[in-house]
Protein backbone atom coordinates (compact mmCIF):
# COMPACT_ATOMS: atom_id res chain seq x y z
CA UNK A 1 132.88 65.17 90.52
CA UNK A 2 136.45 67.11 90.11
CA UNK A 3 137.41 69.92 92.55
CA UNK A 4 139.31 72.78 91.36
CA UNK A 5 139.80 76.19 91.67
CA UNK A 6 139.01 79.29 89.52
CA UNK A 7 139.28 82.81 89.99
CA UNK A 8 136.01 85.18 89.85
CA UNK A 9 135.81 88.89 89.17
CA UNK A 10 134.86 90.35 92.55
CA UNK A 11 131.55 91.82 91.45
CA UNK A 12 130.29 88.39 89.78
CA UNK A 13 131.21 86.40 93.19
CA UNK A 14 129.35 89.21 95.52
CA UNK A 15 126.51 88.18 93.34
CA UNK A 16 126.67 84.61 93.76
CA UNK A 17 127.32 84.81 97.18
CA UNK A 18 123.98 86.71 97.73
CA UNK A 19 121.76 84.48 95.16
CA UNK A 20 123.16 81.69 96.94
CA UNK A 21 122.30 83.05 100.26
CA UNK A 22 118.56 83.98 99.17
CA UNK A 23 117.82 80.73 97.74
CA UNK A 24 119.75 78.27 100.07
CA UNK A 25 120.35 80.82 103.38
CA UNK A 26 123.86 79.66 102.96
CA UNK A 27 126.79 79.86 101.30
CA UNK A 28 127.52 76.21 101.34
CA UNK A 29 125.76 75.28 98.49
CA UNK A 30 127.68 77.98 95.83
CA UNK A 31 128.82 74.31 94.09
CA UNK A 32 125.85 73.83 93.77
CA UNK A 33 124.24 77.20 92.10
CA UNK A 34 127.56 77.71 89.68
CA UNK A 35 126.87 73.94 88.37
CA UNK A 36 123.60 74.84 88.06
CA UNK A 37 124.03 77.90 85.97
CA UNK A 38 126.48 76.27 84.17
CA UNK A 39 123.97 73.81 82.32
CA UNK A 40 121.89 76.40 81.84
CA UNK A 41 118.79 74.88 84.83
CA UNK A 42 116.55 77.35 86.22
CA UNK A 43 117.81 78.10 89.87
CA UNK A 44 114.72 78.71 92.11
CA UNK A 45 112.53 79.95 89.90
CA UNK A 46 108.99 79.10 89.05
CA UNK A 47 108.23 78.71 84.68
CA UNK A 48 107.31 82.21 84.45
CA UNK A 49 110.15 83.53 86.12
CA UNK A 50 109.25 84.34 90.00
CA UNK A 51 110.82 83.23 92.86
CA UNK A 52 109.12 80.18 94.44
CA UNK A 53 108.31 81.54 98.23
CA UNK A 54 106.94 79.44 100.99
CA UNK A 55 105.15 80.95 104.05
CA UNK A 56 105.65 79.24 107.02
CA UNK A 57 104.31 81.41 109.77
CA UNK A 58 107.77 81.89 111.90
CA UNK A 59 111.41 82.68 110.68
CA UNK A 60 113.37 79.86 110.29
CA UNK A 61 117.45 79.79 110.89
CA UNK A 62 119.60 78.52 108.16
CA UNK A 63 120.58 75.31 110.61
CA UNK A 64 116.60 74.87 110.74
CA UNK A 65 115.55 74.88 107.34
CA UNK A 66 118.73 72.71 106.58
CA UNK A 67 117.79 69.80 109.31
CA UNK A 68 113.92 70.44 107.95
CA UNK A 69 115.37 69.43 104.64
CA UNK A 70 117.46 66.01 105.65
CA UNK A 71 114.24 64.87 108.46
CA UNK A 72 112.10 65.46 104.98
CA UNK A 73 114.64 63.10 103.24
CA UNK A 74 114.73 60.52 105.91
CA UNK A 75 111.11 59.82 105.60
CA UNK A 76 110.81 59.87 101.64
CA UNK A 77 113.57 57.31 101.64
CA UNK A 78 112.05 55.24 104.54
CA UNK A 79 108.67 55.62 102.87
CA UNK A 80 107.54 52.37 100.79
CA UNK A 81 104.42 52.27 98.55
């Protein structure tokens, strides 16, 4: 992985900043959508073109869904057929 820096036209970042936020609730994982793009993947979206969407009955915080996430990993790694 290299780290550099580029410069974005002010109207494309504003929309990667909110696609970012709607799919990951934060901005922490822009890397992560412009790589994405970038080689062309499909970024949250189901095979006919909608949003995948999960109902969970309460609102979640960004910190929540995050440590939701890594507790998720912790048991598919400690997990053993």
């Amino acid at each position: 992985m290299v780290k550099t820096t580029i410069v974005l036209d002010d109207e494309l970042y504003r929309k990667l900043v909110k696609e970012a936020l709607d799919k990951y609730g934060t901005t922490r994982k822009l890397s992560l959508l412009i790589n994405q793009k970038l080689r062309g993947e499909k970024t949250g979206e189901t095979q006919n073109g909608e949003r995948l969407r999960m109902k969970l009955g309460r609102d979640l915080k960004p910190e929540e869904i995050e440590k939701l996430i890594e507790d998720g990993w912790r048991e598919v790694i400690r997990w053993k057929p």
